[in-house]
Protein backbone atom coordinates (compact mmCIF):
# COMPACT_ATOMS: atom_id res chain seq x y z
CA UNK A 1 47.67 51.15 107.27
CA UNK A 2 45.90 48.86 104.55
CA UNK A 3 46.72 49.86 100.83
CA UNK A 4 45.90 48.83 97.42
CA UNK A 5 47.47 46.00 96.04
CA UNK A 6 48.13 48.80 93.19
CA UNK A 7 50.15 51.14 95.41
CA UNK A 8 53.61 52.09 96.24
CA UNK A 9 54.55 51.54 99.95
CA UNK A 10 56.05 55.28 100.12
CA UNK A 11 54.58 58.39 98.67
CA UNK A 12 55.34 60.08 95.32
CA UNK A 13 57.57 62.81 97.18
CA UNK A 14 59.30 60.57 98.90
CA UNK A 15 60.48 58.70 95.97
CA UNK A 16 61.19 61.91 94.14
CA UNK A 17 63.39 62.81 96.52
CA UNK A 18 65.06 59.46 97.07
CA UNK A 19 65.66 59.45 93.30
CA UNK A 20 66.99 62.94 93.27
CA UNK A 21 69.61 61.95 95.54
CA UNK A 22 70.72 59.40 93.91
CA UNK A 23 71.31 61.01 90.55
CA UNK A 24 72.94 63.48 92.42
CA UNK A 25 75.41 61.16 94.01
CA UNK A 26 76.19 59.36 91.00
CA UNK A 27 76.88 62.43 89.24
CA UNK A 28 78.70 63.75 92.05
CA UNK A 29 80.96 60.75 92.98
CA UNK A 30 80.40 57.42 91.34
CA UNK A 31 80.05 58.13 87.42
CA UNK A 32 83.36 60.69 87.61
CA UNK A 33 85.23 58.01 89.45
CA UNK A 34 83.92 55.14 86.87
CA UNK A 35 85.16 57.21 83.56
CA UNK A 36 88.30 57.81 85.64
CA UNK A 37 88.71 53.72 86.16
CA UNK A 38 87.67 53.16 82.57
CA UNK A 39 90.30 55.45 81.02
CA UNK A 40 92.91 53.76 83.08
CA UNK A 41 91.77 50.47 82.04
CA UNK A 42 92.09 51.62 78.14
CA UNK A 43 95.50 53.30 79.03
CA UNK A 44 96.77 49.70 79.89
CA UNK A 45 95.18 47.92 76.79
CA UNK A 46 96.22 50.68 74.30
CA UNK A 47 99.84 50.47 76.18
CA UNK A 48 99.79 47.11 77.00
CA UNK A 49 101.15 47.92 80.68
CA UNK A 50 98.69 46.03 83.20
CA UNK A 51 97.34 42.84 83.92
CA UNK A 52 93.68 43.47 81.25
CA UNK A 53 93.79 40.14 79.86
CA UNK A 54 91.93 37.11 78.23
CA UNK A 55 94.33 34.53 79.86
CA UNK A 56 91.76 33.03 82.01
CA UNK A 57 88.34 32.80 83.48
CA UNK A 58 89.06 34.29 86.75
CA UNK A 59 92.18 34.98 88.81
CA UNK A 60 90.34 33.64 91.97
CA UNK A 61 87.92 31.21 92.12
CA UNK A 62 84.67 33.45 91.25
CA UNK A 63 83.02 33.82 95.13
CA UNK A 64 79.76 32.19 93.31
CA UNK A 65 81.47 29.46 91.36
CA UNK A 66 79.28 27.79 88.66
CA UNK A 67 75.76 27.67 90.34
CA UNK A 68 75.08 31.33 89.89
CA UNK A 69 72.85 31.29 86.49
CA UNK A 70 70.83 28.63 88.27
CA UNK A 71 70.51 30.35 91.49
CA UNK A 72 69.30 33.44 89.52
CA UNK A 73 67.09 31.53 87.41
CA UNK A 74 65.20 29.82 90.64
CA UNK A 75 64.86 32.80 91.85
CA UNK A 76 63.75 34.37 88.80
CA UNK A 77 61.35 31.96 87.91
CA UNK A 78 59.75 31.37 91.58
CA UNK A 79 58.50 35.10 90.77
CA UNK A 80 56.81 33.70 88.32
CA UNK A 81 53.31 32.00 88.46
CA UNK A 82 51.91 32.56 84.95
CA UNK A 83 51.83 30.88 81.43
CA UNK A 84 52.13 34.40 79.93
CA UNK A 85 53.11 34.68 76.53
CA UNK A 86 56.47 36.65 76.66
CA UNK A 87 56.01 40.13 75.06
CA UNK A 88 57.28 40.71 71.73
CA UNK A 89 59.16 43.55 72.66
CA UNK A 90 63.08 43.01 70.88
CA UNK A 91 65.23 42.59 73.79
CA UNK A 92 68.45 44.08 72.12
CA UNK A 93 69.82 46.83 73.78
CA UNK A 94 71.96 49.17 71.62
CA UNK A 95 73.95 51.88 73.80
CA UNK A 96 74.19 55.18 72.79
CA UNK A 97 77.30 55.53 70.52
CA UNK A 98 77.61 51.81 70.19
CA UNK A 99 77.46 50.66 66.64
CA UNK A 100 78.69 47.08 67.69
CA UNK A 101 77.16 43.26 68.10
CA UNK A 102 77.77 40.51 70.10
CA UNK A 103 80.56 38.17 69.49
CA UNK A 104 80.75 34.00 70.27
CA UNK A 105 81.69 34.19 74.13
CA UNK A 106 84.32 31.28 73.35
CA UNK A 107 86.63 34.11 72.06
CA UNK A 108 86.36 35.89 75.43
CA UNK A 109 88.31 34.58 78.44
CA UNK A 110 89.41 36.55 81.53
CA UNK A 111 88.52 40.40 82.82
CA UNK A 112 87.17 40.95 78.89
CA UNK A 113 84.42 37.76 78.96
CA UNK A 114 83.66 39.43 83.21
CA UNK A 115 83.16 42.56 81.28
CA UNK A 116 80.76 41.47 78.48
CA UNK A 117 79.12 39.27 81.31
CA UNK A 118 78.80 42.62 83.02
CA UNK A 119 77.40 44.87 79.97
CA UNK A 120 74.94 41.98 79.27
CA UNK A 121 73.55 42.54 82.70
CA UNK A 122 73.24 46.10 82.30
CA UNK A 123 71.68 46.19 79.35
CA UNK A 124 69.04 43.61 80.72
CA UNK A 125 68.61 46.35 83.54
CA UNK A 126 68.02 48.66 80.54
CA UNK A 127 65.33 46.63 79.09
CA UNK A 128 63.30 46.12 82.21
CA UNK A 129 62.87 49.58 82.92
CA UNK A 130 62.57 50.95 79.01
CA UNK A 131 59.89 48.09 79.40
CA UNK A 132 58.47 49.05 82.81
CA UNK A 133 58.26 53.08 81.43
CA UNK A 134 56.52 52.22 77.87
CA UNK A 135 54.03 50.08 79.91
CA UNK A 136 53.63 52.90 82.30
CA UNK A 137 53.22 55.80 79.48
CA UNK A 138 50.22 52.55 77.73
CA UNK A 139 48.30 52.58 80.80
CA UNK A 140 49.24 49.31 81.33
CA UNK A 141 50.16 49.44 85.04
CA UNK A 142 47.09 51.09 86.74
CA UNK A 143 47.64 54.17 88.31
CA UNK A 144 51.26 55.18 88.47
CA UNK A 145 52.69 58.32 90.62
CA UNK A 146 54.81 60.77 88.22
CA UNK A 147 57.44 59.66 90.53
CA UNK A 148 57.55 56.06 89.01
CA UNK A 149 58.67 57.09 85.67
CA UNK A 150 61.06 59.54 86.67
CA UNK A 151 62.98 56.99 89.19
CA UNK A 152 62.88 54.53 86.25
CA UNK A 153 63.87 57.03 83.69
CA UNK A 154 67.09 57.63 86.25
CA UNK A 155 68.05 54.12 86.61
CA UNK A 156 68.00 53.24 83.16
CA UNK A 157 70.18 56.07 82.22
CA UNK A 158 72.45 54.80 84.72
CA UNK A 159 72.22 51.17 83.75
CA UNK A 160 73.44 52.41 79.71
CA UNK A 161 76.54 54.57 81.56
CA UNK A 162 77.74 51.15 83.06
CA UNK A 163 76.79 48.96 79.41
CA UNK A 164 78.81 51.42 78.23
CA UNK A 165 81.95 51.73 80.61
CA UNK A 166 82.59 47.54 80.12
CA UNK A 167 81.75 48.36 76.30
CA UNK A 168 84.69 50.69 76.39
CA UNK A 169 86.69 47.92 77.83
CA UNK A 170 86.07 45.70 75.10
CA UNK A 171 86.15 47.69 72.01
CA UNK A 172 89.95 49.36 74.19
CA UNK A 173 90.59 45.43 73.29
CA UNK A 174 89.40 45.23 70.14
CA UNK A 175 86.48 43.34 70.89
CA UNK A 176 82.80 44.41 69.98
CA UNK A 177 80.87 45.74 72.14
CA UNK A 178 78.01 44.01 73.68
CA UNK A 179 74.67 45.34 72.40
CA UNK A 180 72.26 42.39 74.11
CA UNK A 181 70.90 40.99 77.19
CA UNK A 182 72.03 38.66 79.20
CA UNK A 183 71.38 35.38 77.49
CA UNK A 184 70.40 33.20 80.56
CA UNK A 185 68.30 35.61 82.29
CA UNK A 186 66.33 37.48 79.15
CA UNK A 187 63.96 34.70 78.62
CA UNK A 188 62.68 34.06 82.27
CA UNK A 189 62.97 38.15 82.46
CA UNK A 190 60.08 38.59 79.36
CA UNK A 191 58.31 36.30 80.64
CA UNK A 192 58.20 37.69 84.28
CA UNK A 193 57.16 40.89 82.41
CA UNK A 194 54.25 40.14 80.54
CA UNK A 195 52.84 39.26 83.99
CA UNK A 196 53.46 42.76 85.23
CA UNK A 197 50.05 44.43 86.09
CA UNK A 198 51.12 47.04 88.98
CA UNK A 199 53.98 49.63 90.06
CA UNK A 200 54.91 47.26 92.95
CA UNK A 201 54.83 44.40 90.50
CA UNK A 202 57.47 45.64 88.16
CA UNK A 203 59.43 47.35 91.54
CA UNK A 204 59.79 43.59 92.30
CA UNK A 205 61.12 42.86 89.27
CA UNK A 206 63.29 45.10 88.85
CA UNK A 207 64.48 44.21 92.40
CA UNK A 208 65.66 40.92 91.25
CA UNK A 209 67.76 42.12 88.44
CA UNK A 210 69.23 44.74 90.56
CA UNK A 211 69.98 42.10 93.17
CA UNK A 212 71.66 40.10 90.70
CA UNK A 213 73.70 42.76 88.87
CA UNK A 214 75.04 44.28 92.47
CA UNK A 215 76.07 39.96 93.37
CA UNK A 216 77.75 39.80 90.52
CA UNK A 217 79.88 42.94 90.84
CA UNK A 218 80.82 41.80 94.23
CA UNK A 219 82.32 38.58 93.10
CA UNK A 220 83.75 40.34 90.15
CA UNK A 221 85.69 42.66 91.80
CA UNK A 222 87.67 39.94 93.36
CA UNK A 223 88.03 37.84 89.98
CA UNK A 224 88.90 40.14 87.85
CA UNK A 225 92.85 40.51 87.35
CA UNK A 226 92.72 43.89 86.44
CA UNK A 227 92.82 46.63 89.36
CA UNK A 228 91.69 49.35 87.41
CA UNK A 229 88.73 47.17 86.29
CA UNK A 230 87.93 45.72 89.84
CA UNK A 231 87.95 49.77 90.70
CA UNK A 232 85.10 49.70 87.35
CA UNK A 233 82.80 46.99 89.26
CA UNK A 234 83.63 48.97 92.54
CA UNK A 235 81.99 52.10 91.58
CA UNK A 236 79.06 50.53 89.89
CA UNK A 237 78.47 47.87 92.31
CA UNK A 238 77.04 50.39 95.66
CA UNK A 239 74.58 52.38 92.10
CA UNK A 240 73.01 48.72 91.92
CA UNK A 241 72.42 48.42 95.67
CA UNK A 242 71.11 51.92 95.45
CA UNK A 243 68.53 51.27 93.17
CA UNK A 244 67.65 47.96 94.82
CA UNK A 245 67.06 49.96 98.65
CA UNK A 246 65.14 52.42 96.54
CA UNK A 247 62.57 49.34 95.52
CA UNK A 248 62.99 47.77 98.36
CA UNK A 249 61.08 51.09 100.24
CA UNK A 250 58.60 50.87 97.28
CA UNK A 251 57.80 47.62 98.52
CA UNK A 252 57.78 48.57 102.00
CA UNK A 253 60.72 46.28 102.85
CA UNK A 254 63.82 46.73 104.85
CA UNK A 255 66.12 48.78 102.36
CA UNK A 256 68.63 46.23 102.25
CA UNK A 257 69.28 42.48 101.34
CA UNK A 258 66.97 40.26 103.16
CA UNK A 259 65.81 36.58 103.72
CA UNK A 260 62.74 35.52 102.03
CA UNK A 261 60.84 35.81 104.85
CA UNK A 262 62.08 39.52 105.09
CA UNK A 263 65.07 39.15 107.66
CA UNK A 264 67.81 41.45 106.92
CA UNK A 265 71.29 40.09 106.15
CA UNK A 266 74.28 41.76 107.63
CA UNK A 267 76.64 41.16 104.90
CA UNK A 268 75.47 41.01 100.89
CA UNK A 269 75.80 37.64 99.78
CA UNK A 270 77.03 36.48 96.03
CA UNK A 271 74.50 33.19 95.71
CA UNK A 272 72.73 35.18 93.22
CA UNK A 273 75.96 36.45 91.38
CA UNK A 274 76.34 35.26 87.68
CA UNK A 275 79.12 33.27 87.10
CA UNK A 276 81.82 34.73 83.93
CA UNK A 277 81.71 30.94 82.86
CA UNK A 278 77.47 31.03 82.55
CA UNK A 279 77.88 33.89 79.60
CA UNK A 280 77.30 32.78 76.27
CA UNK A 281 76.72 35.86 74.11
């Protein structure tokens, strides 16, 4: 069946629904079991019982190493075939209760600079789809099913629970809480945006980002010292595949990670991860 270049691969109602179970799920079982994680991880800082700590960059070698910025930057930027002038929409994300900034990365180390490389990458998740929504509610996007917003709406509000979890981490630590994007990714991210014409457009971008938060969780959870905060990533990390099989079905793809020529993988790989080492807030 032929469709517009405009048009999602699935119908409205089946995206409602797709998105209605997944709110329900993380309500049910993933966001309880994340403010249980986070709690235990501030236990241990305010008690100082546990292994939270700033003593190094990882315990393990980090499964991606140091080529993970790059790899998500190719793959990033091979989106991207336009000279675009980057929108001048700010690209600072400030949490709900967080009245916080950024501090020089140099003074994190450890589970705490994992967890502002973490918070960074949620609230660049944050900014996509605030992005994707405003261009939606402009007109800017064509056509879009009432679904679209909704599922966005849903994912974003999900991406600011997790900014907000590793925030809770930090400031637990005395550390501010981080209120920005990703540094390495925002600029090749705004400028991937202003190209954005079409629901399946921004479903791919937002695929991307998704792909390279859930990466990154999975070689967190086995770098980070901390086994409350490993439990943090662990609860977060199946939300981000979530929302990436939900755009993958927008796309009409295979609803799982794939080759570029579409071939799914049997096992998630990290080569997209981001590296703790590759955050510089």
């Amino acid at each position: 069946m032929s469709r517009n270049q405009e048009d999602m691969a699935i119908s409205n109602a089946e995206l409602a629904h797709m998105t209605k179970e997944l709110d329900e799920l993380h309500n049910d079982q993933t966001f309880p079991a994340m403010q249980a994680a986070v709690r235990e991880v501030a236990e241990e800082l305010r008690t100082g019982v546990g292994n939270v700590s700033g003593r190094r960059s990882s315990r393990r070698t980090f499964l991606l190493g140091m080529g993970g910025a790059a790899a998500g930057g190719v793959l990033l930027a091979a989106c991207s075939s336009s000279t675009t002038k980057p929108p001048s929409t700010s690209t600072t994300v400030k949490p709900a209760g967080s009245t916080s900034t950024t501090m020089p990365s140099g003074q994190l180390t450890g589970d705490l600079r994992i967890a502002a490389l973490a918070a960074s990458l949620e609230n660049l998740g944050v900014f996509a789809y605030r992005a994707g929504i405003a261009a939606a509610t402009a007109g800017k996007l064509g056509a879009v099913p009432p679904a679209v917003p909704v599922f966005a709406t849903t994912a974003m509000d999900q991406h600011i629970q997790h900014a907000a979890a590793w925030n809770s981490v930090l400031t637990s630590a005395s550390k501010p809480a981080v209120t920005k994007t990703d540094p390495a990714l925002t600029p090749t991210v705004e400028q991937m945006f202003a190209k954005v014409k079409t629901v399946p457009e921004l479903a791919a971008l937002a695929l991307e980002i998704e792909n390279i938060a859930a990466q990154t969780y999975q070689g967190a959870i086995a770098a980070l010292d901390s086994t409350k905060a490993q439990a943090i990533a662990a609860t977060i990390q199946p939300v981000e595949m979530q929302h990436a099989a939900i755009l993958y079905f927008v796309l009409g793809k295979y609803p799982g990670i794939q080759t570029a020529s579409g071939t799914p993988l049997a096992f998630n790989p990290t080569t997209l991860a981001q590296a703790p080492s590759t955050y510089q807030g």
